[in-house]
N, C-alpha and C. Protein backbone atom coordinates (compact mmCIF):
# COMPACT_ATOMS: atom_id res chain seq x y z
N UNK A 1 0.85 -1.17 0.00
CA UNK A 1 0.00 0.00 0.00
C UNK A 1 0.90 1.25 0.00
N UNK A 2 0.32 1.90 -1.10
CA UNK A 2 1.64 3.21 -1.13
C UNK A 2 0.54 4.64 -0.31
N UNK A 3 1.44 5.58 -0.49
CA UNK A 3 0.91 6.85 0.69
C UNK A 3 -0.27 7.21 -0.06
N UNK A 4 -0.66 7.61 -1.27
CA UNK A 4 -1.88 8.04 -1.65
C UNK A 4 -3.34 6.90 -1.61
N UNK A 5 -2.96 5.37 -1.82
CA UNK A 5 -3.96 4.51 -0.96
C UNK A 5 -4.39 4.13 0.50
N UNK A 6 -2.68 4.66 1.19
CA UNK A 6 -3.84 5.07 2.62
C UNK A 6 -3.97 6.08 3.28
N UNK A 7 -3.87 7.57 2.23
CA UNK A 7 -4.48 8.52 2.34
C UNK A 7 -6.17 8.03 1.76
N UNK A 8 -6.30 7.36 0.66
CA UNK A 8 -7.85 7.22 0.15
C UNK A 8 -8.57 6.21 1.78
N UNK A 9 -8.16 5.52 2.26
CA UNK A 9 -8.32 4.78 3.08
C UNK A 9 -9.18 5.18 4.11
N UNK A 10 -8.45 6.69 4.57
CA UNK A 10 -8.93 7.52 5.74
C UNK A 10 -10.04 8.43 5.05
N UNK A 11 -10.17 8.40 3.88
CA UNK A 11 -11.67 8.99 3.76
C UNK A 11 -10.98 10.39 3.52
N UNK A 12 -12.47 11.51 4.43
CA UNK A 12 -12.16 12.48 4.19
C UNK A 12 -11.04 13.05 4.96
N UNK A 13 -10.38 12.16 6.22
CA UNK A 13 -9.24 12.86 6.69
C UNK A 13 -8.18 12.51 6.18
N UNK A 14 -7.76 11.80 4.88
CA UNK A 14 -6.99 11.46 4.47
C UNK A 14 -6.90 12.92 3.27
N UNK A 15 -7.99 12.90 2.53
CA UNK A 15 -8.04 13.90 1.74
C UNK A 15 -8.02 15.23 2.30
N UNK A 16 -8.07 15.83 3.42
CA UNK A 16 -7.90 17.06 4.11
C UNK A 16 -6.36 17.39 4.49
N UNK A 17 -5.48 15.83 5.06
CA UNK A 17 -4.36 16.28 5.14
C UNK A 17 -3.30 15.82 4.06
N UNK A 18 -4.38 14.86 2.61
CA UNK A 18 -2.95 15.38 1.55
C UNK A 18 -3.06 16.81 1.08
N UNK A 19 -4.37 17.38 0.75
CA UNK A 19 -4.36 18.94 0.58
C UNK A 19 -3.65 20.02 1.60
N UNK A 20 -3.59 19.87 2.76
CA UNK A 20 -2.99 20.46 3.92
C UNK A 20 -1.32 20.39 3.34
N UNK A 21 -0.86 18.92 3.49
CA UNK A 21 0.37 18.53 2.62
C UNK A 21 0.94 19.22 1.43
N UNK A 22 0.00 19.04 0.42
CA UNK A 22 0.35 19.63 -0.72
C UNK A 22 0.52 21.46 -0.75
N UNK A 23 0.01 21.74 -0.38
CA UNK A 23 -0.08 23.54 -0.08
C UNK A 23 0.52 23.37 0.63
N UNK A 24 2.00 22.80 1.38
CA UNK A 24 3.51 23.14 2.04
C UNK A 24 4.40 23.45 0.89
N UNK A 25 5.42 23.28 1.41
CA UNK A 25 6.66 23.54 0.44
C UNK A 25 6.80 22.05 -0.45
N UNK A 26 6.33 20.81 0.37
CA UNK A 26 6.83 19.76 -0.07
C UNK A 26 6.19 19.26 -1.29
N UNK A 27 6.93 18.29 -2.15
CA UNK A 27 6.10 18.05 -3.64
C UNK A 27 5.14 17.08 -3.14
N UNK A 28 4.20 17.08 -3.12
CA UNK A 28 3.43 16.25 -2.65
C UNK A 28 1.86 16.83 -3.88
N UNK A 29 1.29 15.75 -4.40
CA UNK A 29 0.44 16.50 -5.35
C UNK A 29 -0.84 15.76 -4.84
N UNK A 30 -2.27 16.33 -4.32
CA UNK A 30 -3.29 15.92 -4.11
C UNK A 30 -4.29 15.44 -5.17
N UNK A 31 -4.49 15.42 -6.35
CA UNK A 31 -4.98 14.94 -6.83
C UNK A 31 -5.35 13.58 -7.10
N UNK A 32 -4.28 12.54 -7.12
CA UNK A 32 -4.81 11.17 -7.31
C UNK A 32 -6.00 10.71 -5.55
N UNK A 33 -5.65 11.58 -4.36
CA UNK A 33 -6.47 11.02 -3.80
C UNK A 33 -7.57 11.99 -4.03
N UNK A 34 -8.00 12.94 -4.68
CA UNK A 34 -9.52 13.82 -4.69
C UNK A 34 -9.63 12.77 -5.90
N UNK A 35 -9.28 12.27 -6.72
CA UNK A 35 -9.81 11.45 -7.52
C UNK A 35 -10.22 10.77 -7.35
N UNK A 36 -9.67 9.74 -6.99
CA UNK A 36 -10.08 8.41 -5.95
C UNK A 36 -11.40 8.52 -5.20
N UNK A 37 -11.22 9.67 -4.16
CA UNK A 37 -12.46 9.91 -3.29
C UNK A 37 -13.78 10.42 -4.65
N UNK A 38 -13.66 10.73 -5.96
CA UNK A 38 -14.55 11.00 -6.50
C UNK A 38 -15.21 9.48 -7.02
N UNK A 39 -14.25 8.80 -7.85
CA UNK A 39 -14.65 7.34 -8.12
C UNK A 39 -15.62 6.66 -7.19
N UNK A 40 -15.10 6.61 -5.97
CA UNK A 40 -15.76 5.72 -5.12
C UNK A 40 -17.27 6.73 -4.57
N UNK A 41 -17.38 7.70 -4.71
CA UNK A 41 -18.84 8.25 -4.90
C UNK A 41 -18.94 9.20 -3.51
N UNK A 42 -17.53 10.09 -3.42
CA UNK A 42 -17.43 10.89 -2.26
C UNK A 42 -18.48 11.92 -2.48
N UNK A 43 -19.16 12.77 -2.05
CA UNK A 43 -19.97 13.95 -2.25
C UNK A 43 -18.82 14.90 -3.05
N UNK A 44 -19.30 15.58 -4.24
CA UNK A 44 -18.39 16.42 -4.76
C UNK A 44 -18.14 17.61 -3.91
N UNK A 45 -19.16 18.19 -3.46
CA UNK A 45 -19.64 19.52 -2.75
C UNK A 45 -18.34 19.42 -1.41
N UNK A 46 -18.38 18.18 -0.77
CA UNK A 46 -17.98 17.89 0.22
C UNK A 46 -16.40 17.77 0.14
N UNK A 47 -15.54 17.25 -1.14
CA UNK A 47 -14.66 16.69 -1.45
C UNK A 47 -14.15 18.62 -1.95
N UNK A 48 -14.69 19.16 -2.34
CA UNK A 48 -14.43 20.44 -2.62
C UNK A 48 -14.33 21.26 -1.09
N UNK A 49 -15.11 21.02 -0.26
CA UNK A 49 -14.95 21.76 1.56
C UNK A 49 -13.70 21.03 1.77
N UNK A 50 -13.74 19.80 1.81
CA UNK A 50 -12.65 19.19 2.90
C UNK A 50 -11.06 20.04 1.89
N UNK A 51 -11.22 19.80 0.78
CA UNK A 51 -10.02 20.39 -0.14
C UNK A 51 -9.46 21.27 0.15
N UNK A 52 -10.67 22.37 0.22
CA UNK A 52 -10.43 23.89 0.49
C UNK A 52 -9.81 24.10 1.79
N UNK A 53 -9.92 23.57 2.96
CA UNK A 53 -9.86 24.01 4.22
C UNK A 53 -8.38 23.37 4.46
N UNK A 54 -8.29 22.06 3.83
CA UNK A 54 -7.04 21.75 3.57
C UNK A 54 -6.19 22.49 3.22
N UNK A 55 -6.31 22.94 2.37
CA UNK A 55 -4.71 23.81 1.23
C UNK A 55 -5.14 25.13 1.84
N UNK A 56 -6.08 25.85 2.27
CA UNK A 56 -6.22 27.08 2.95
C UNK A 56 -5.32 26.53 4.48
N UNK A 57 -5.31 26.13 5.25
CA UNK A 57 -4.35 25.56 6.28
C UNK A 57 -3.49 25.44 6.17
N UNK A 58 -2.96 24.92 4.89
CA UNK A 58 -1.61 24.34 4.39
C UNK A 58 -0.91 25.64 4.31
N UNK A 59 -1.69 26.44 3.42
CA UNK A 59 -1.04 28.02 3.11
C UNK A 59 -0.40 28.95 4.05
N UNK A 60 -2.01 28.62 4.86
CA UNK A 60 -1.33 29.45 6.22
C UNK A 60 -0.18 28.83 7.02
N UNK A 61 0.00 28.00 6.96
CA UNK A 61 1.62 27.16 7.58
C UNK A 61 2.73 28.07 6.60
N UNK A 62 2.82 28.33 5.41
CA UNK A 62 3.55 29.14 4.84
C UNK A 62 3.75 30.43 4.88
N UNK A 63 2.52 31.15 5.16
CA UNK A 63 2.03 32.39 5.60
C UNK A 63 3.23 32.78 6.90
N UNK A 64 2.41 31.60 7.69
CA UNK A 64 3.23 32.01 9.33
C UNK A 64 4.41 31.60 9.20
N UNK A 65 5.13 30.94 8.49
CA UNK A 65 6.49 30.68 8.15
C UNK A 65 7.21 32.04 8.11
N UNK A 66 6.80 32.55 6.73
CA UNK A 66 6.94 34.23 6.42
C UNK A 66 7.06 34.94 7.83
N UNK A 67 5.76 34.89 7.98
CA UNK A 67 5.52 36.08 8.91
C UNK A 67 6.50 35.83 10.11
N UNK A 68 6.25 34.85 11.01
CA UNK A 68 7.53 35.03 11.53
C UNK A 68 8.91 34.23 11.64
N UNK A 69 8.91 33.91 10.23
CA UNK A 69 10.54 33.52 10.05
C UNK A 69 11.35 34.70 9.80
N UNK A 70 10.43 35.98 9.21
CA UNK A 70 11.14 36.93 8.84
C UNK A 70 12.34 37.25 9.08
N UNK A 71 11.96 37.54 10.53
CA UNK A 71 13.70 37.99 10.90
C UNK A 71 14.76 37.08 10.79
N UNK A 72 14.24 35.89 11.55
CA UNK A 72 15.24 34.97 11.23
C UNK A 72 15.78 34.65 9.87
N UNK A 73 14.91 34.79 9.33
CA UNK A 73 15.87 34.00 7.52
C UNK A 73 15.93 34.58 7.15
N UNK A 74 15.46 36.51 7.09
CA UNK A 74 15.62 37.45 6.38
C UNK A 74 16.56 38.49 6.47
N UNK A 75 16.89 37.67 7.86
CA UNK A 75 18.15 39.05 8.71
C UNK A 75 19.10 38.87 7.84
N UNK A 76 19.85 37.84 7.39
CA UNK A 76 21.02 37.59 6.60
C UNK A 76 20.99 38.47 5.56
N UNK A 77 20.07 38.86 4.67
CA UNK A 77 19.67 39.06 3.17
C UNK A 77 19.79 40.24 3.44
N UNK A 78 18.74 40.97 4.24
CA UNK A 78 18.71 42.27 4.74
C UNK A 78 20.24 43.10 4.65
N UNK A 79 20.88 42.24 5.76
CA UNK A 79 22.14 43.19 6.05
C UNK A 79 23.16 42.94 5.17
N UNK A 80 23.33 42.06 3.91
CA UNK A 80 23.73 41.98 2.74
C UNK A 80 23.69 42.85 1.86
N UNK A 81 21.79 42.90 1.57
CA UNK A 81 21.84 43.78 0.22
C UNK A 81 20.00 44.44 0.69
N UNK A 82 20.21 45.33 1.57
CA UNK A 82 19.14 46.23 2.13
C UNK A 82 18.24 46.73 0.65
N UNK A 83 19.07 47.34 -0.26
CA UNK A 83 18.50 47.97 -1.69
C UNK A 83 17.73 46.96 -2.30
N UNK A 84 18.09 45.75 -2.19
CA UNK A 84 17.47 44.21 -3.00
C UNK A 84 15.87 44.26 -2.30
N UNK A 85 16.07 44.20 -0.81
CA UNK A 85 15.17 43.78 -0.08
C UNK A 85 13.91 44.91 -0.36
N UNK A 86 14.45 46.24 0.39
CA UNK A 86 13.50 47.10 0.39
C UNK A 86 12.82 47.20 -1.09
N UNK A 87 13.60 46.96 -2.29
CA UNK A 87 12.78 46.79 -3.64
C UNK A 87 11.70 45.76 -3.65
N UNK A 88 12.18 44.17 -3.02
CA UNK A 88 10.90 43.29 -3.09
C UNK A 88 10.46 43.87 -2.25
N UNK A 89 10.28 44.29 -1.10
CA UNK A 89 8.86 44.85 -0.37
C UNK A 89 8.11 45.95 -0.94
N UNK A 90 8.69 46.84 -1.83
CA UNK A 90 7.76 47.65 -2.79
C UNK A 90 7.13 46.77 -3.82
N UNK A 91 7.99 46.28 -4.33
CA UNK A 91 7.22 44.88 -5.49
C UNK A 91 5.82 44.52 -4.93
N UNK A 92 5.87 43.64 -3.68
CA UNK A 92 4.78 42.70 -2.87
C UNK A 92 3.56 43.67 -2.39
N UNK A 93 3.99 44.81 -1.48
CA UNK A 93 3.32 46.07 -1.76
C UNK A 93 2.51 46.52 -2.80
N UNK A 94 3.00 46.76 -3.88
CA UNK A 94 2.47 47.26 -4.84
C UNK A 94 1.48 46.14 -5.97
N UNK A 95 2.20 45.18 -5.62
CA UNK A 95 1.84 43.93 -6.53
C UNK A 95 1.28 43.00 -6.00
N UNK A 96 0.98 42.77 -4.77
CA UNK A 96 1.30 41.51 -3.81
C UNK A 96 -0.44 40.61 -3.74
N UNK A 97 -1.34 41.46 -3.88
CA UNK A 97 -2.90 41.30 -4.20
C UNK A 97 -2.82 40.08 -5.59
N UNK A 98 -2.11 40.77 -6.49
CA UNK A 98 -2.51 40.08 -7.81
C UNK A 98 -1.33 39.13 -7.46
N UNK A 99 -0.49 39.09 -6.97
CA UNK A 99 0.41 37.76 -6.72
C UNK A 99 -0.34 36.81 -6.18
N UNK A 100 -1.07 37.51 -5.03
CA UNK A 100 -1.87 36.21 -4.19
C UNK A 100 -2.52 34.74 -5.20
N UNK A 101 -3.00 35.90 -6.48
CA UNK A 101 -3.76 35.06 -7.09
C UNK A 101 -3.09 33.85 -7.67
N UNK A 102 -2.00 33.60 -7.51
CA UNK A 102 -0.57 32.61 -8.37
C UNK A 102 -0.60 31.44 -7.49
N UNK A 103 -1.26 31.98 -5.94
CA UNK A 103 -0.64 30.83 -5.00
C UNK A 103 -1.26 29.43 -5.19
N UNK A 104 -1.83 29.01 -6.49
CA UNK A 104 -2.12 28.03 -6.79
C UNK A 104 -1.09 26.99 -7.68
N UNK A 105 -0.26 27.91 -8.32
CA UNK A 105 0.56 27.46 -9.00
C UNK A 105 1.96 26.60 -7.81
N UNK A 106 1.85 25.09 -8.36
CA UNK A 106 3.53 24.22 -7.68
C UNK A 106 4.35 25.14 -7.59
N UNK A 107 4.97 24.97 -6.59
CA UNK A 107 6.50 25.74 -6.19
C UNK A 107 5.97 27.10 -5.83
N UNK A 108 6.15 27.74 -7.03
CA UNK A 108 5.86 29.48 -7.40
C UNK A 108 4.72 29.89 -6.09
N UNK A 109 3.72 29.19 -6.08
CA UNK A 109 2.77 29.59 -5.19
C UNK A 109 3.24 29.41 -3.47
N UNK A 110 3.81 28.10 -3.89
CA UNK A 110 4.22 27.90 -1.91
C UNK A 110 5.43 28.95 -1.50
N UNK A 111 6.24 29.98 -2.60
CA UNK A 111 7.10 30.94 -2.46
C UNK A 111 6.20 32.12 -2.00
N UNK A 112 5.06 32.11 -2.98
CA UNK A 112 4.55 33.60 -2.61
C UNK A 112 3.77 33.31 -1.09
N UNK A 113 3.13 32.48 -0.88
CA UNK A 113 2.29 31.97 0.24
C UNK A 113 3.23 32.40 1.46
N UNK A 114 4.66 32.15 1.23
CA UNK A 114 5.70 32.46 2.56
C UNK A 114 5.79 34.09 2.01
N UNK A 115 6.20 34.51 1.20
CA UNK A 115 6.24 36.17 0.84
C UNK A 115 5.11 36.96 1.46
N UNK A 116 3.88 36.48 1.23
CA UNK A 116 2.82 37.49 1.96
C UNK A 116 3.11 37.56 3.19
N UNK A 117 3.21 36.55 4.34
CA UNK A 117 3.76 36.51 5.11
C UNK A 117 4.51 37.39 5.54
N UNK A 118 5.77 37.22 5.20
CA UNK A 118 6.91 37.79 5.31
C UNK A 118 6.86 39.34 5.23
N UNK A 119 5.63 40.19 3.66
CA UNK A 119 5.24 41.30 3.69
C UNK A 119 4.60 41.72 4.75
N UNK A 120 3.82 40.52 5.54
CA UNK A 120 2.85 41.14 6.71
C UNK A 120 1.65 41.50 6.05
N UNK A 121 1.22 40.66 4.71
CA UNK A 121 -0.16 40.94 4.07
C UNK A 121 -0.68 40.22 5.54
N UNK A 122 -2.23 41.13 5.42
CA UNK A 122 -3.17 41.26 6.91
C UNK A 122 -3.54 39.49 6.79
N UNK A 123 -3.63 38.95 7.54
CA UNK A 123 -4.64 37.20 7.17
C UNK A 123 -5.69 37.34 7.01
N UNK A 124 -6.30 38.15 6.71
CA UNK A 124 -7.96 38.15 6.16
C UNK A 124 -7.90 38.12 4.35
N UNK A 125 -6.67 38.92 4.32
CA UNK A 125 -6.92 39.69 2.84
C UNK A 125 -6.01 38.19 2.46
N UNK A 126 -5.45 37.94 3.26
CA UNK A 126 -4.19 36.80 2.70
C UNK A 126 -5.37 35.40 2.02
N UNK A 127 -6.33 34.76 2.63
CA UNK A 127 -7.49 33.89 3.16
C UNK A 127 -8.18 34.48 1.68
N UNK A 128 -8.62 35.43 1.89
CA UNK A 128 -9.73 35.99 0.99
C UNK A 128 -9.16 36.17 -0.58
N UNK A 129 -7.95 36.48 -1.00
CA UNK A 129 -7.24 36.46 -2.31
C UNK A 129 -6.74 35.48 -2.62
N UNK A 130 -5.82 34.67 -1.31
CA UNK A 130 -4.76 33.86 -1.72
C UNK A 130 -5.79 32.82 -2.18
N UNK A 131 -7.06 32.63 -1.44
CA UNK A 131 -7.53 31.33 -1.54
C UNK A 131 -8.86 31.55 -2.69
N UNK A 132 -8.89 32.42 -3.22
CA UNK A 132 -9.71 32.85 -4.12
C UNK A 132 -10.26 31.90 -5.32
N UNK A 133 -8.17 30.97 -6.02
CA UNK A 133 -8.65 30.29 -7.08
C UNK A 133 -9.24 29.27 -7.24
N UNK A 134 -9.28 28.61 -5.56
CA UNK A 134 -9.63 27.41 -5.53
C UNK A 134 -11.53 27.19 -6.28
């Protein structure tokens, strides 16, 4: 039995924490178990809640990474190249709304998901954009 059959196994808590999973940094891709749970005759409506709340959770683990890893992983960079930094925080600032909308995209998205963070986008607006495409 490999990890995505006894993720299908556990039902809907299997499918809540490969989506939780997948919206980390790690490659982990949720789809073969929302599939699975569709075959076997999961509620769609339902398989779409448990999804959402999943990878919205997941995000926010990246979010709060950002937010307060900041100093820690950012102090280095900072006192390197201050001009670099203070430019991406005008970038994310200025741009950082319509970035949210990316955080669906592998990799690219679990970067920006820690960037809002890190900007100190508010968690309402973070919730309400980031999780928009789902």
């Amino acid at each position: 039995m490999d990890f995505n059959d006894a993720l299908v196994q556990l039902g809907w808590l299997g499918l809540f924490l490969i989506n939780f999973i997948a919206a980390t940094p790690l490659p982990i891709s949720s789809e073969p178990v929302l599939l699975a749970l569709q075959l076997l005759g999961y509620d769609p409506i339902g398989i779409f809640a448990v999804s959402l709340t999943g990878s919205s959770l997941g995000a926010f683990v990246n979010y709060f990474m950002g937010r307060f890893g900041r100093n820690m992983f950012l102090a280095r960079m900072i006192e390197r190249e201050p001009a670099k930094m203070t430019k991406a925080q005008e970038l994310f600032d200025r741009w950082g709304d319509a970035i949210l909308f990316i955080s669906w995209l592998p990799l690219a998205g679990d970067v920006v998901t820690v960037l809002a963070g890190a900007a100190r986008t508010h968690p309402v607006r973070f919730l309400l954009i980031g999780r928009a495409h789902v």
